[in-house]
N, C-alpha and C. Protein backbone atom coordinates (compact mmCIF):
# COMPACT_ATOMS: atom_id res chain seq x y z
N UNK A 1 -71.65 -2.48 24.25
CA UNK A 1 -71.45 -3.25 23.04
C UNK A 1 -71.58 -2.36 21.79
N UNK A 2 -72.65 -1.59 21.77
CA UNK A 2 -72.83 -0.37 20.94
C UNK A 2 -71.42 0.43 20.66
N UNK A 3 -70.68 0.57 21.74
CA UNK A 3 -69.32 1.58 21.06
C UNK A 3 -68.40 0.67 20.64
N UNK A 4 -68.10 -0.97 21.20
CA UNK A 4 -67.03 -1.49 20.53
C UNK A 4 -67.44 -2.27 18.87
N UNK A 5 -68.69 -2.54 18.11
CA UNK A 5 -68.45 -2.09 17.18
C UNK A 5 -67.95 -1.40 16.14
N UNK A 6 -68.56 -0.04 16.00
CA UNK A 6 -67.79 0.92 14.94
C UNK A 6 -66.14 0.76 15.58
N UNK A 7 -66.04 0.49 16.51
CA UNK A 7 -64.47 0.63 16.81
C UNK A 7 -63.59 -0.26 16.46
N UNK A 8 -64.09 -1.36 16.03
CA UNK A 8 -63.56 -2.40 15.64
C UNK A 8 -64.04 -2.73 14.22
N UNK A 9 -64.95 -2.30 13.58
CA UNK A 9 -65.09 -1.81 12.55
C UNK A 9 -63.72 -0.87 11.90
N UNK A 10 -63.96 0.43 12.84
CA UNK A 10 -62.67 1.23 12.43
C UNK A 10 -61.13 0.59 11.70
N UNK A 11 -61.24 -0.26 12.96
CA UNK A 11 -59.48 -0.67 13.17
C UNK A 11 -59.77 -1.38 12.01
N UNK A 12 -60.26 -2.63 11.72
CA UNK A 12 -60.23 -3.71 11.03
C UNK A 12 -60.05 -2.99 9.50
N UNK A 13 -60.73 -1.57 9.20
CA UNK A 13 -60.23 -1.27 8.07
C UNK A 13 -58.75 -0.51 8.13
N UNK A 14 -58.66 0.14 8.86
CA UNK A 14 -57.71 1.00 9.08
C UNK A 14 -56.06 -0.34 8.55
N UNK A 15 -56.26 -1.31 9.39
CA UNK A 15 -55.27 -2.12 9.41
C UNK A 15 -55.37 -2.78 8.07
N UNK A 16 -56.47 -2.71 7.61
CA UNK A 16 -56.52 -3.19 5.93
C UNK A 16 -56.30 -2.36 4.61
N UNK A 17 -55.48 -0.93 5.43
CA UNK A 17 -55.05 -0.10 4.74
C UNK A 17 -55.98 0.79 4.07
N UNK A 18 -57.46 0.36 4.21
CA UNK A 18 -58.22 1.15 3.54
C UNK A 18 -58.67 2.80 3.80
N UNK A 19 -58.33 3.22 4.72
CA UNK A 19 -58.06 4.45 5.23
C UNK A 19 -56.74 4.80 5.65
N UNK A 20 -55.95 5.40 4.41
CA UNK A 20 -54.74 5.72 4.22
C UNK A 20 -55.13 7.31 4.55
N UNK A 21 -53.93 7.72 5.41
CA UNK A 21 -54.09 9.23 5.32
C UNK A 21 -54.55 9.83 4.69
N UNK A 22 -55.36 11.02 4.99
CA UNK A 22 -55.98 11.53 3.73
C UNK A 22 -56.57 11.29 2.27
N UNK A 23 -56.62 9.52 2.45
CA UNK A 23 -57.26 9.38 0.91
C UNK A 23 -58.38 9.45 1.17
N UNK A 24 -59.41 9.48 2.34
CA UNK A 24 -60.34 9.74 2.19
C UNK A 24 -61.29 11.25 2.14
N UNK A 25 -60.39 12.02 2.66
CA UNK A 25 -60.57 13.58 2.05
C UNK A 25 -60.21 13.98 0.39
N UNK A 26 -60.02 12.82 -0.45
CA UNK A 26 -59.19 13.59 -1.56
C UNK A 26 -59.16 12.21 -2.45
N UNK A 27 -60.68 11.94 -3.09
CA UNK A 27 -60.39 11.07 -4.02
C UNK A 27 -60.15 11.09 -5.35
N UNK A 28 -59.61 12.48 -5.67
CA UNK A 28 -59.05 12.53 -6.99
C UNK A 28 -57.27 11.84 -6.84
N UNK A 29 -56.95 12.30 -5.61
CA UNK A 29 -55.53 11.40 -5.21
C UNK A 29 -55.63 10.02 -5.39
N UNK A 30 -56.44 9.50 -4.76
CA UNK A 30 -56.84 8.19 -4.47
C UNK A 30 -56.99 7.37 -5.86
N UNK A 31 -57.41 8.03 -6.86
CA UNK A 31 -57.88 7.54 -7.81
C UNK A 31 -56.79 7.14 -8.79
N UNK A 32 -55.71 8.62 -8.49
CA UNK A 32 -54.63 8.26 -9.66
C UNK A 32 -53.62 7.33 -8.99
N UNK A 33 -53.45 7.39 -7.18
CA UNK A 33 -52.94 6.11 -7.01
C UNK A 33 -52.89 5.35 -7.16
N UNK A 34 -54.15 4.55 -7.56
CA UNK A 34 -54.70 3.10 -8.18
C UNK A 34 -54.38 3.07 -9.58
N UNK A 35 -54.66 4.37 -10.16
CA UNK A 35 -54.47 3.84 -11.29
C UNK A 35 -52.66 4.25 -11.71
N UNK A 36 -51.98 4.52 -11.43
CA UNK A 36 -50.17 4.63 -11.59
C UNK A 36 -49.58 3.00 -10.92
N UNK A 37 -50.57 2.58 -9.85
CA UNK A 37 -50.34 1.07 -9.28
C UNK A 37 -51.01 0.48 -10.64
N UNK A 38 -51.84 0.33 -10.88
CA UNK A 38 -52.34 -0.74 -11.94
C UNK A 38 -51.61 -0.47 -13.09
N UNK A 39 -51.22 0.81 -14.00
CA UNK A 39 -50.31 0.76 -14.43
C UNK A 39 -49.33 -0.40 -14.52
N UNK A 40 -48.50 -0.07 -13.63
CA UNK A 40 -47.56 -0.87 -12.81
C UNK A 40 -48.02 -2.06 -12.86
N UNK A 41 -48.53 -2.85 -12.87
CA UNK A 41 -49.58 -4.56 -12.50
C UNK A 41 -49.23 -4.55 -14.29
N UNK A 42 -50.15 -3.81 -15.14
CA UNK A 42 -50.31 -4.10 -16.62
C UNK A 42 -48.92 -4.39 -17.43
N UNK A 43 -48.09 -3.41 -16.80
CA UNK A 43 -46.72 -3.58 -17.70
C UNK A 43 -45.99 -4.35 -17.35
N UNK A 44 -46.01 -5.03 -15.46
CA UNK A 44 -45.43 -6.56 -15.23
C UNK A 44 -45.74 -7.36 -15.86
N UNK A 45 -47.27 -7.67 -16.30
CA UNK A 45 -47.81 -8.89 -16.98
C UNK A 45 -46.94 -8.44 -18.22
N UNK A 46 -46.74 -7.31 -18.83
CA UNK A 46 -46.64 -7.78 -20.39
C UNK A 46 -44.65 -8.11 -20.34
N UNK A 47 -44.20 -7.70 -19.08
CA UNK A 47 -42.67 -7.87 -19.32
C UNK A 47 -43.00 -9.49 -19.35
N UNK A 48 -44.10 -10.16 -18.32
CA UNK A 48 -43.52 -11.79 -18.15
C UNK A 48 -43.78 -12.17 -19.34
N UNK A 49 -45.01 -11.74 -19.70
CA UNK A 49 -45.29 -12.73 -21.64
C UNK A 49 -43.56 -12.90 -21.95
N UNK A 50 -43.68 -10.97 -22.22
CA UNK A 50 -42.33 -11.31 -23.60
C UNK A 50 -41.63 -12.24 -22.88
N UNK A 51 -41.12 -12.10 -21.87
CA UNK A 51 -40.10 -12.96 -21.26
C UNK A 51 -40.30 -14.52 -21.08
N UNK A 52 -41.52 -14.82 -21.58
CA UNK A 52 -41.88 -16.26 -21.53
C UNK A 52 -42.23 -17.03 -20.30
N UNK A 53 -42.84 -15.81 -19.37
CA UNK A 53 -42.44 -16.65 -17.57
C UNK A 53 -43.86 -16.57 -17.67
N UNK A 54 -44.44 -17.50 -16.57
CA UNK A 54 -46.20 -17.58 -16.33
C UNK A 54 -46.42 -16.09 -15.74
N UNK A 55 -47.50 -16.01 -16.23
CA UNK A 55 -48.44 -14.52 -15.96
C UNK A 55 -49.50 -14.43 -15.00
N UNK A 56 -48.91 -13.93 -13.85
CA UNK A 56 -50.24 -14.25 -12.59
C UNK A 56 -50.67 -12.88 -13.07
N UNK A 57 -52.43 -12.67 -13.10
CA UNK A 57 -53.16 -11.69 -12.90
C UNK A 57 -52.85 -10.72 -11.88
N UNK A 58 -52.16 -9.97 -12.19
CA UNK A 58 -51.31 -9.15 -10.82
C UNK A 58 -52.55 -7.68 -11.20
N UNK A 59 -52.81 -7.23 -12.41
CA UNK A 59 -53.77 -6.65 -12.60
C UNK A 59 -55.50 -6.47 -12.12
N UNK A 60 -55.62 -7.52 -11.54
CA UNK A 60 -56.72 -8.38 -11.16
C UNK A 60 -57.49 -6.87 -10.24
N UNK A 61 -58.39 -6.45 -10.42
CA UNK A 61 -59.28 -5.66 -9.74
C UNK A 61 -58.83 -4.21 -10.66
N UNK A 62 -58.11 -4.18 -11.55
CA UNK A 62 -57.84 -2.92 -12.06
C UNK A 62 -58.76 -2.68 -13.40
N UNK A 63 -59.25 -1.46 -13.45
CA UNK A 63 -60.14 -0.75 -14.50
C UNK A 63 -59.22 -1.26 -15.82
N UNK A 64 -59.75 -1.97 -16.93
CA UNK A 64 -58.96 -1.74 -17.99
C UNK A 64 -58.87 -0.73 -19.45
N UNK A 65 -57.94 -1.16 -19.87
CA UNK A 65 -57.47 0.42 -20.89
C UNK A 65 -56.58 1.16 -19.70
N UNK A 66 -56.17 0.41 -19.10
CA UNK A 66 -55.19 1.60 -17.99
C UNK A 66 -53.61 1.49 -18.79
N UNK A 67 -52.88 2.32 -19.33
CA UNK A 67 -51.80 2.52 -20.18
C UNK A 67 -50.78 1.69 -19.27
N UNK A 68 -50.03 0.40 -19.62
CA UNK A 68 -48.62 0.33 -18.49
C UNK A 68 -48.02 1.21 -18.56
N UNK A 69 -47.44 0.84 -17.30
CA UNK A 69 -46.47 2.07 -16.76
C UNK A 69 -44.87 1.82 -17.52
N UNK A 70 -43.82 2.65 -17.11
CA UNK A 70 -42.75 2.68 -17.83
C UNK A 70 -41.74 1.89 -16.45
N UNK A 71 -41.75 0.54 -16.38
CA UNK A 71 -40.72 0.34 -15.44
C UNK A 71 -39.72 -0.02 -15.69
N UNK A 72 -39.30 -0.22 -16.49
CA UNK A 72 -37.76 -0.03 -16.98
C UNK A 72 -36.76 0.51 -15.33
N UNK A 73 -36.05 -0.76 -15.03
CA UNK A 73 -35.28 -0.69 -13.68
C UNK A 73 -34.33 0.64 -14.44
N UNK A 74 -33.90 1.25 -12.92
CA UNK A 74 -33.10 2.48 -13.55
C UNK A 74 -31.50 2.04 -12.76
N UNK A 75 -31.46 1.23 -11.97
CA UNK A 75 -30.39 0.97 -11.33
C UNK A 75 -30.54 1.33 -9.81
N UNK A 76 -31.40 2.56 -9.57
CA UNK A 76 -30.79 3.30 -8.90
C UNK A 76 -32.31 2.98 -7.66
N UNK A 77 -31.91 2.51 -6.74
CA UNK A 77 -33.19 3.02 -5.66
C UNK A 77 -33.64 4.24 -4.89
N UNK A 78 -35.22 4.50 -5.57
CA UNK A 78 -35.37 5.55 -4.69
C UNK A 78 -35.22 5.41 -2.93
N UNK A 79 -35.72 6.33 -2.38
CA UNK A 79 -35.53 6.15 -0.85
C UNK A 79 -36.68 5.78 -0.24
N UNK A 80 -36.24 4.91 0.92
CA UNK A 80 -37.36 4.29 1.30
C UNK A 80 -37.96 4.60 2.08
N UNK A 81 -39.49 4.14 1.92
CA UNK A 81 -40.35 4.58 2.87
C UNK A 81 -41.65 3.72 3.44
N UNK A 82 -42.43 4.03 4.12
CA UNK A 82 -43.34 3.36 4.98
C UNK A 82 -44.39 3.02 3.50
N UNK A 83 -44.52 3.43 2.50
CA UNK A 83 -45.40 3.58 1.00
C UNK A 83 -44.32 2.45 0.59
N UNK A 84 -43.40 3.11 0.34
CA UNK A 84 -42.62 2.23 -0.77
C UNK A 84 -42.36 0.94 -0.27
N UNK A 85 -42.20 0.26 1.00
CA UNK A 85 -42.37 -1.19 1.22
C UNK A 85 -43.66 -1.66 1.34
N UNK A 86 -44.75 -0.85 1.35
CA UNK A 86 -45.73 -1.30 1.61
C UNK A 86 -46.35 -1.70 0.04
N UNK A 87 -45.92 -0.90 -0.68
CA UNK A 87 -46.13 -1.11 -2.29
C UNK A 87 -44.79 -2.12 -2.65
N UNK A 88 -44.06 -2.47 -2.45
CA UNK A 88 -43.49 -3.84 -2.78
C UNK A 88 -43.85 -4.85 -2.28
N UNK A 89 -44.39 -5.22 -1.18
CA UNK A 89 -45.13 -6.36 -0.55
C UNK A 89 -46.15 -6.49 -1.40
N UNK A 90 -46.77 -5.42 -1.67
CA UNK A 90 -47.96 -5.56 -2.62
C UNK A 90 -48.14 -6.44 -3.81
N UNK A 91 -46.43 -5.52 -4.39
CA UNK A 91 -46.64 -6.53 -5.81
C UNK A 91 -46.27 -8.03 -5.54
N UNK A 92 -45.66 -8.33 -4.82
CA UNK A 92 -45.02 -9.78 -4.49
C UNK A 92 -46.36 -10.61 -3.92
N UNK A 93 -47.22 -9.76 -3.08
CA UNK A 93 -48.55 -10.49 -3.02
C UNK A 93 -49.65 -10.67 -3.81
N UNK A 94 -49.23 -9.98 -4.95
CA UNK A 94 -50.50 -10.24 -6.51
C UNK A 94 -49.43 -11.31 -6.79
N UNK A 95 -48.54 -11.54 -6.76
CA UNK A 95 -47.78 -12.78 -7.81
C UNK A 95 -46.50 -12.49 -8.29
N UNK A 96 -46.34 -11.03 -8.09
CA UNK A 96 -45.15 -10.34 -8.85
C UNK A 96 -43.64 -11.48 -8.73
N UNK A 97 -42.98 -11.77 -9.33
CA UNK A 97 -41.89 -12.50 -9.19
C UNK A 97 -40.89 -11.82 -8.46
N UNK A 98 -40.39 -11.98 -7.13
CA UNK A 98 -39.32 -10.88 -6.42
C UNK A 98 -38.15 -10.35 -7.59
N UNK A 99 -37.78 -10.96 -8.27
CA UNK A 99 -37.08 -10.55 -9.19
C UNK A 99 -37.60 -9.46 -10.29
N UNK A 100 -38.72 -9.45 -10.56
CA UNK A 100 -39.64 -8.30 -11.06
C UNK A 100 -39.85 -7.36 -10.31
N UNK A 101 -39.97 -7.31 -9.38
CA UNK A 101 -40.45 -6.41 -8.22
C UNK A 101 -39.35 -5.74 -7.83
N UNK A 102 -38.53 -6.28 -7.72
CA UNK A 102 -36.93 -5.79 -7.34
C UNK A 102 -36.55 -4.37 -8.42
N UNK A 103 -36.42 -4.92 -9.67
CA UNK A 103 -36.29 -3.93 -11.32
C UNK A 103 -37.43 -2.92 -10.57
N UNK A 104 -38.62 -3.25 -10.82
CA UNK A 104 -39.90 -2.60 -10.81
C UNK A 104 -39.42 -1.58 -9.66
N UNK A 105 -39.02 -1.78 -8.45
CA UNK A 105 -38.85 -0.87 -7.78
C UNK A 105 -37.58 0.17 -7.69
N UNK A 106 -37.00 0.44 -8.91
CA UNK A 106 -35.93 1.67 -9.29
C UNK A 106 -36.44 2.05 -10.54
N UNK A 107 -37.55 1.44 -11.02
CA UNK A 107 -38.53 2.40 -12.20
C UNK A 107 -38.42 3.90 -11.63
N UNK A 108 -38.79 4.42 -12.62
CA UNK A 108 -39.31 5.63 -12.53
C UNK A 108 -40.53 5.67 -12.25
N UNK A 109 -41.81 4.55 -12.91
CA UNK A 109 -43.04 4.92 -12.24
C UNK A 109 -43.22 4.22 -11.12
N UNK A 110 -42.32 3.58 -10.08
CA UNK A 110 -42.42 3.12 -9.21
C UNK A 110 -42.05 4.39 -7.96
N UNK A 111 -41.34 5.14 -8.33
CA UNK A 111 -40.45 6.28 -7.62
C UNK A 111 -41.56 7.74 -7.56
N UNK A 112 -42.64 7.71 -9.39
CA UNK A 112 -43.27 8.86 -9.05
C UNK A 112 -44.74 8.25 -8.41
N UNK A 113 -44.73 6.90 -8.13
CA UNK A 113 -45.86 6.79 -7.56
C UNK A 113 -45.79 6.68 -5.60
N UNK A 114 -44.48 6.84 -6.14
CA UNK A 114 -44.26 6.92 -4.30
C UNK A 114 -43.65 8.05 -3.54
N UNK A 115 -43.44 9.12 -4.76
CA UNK A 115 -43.38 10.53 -4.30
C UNK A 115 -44.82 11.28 -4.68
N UNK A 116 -46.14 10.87 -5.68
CA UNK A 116 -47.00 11.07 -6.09
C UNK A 116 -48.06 10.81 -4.30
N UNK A 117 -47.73 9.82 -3.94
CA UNK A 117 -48.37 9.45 -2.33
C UNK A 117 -47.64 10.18 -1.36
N UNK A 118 -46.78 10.44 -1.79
CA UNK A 118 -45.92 11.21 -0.36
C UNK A 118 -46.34 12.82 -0.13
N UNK A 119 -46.57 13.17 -1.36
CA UNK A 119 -46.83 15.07 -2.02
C UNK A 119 -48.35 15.15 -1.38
N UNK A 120 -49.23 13.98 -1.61
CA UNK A 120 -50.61 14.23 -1.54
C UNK A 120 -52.08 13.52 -0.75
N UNK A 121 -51.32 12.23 -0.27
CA UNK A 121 -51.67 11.74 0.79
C UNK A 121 -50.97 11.75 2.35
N UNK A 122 -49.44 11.43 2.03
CA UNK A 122 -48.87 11.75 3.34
C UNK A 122 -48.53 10.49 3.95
C-alpha cells in the first residue's frame, strides 16, 4: 500500500498537468509561462469590455499588474502542437468565448508563448 500511494499521487498530478516537462527543473521558465498566459487572460477581458460582451474572470489566479498581452489575430496560424491545443482548451475553459480564442490563437503572443514552451520546457 506504501508504494501505490506516491504513485498515484504522481499520476494524479502529472495528468493535472502540473509536472510539465522540465518545468520543474527550471522555474524561471515556469514563471514567465504563467505570466505571457495571464497576459493573455488580461487583454481578453479588456477586448470583451470594449466590445461590450460579459467578462468572465479568465484572469482569475493571475498575479496582478501583469501588462496584457498583444493579441491582435494576425490571420495566420501558428503550427500546431501538443502546447498549443492544450493552451486553447485552456482559454475556452476560463470562459474565453471560442470566438476570442480562435483571434487569440494567430496572436503573436499566443505563437511566442508557444514557441517560448517549446525552446525551454519541451
Amino acid at each position: 500500500m506504501k508504494m501505490i500511494l506516491p504513485t498515484v499521487f504522481s499520476v494524479a498530478f502529472a495528468l493535472s498537468g502540473c509536472l510539465d516537462s522540465g518545468v520543474a527543473t527550471n522555474p524561471q521558465a515556469q514563471q514567465s509561462l504563467v505570466t505571457q498566459e495571464c497576459a493573455i487572460y488580461f487583454a481578453a477581458e479588456e477586448r470583451l469590455a470594449a466590445e461590450g460582451r460579459p467578462v468572465a474572470r479568465m484572469s482569475n489566479g493571475c498575479a496582478p499588474g501583469i501588462a496584457p498581452a498583444n493579441i491582435a489575430p494576425t490571420g495566420v496560424a501558428g503550427q500546431s502542437t501538443s502546447f498549443s491545443e492544450i493552451l486553447f482548451k485552456r482559454m475556452i475553459a476560463r470562459g474565453m468565448p471560442q470566438d476570442v480564442a480562435v483571434d487569440i490563437s494567430t496572436s503573436a503572443a499566443f505563437k511566442t508563448l508557444v514557441d517560448f514552451q517549446a525552446a525551454n520546457i519541451g
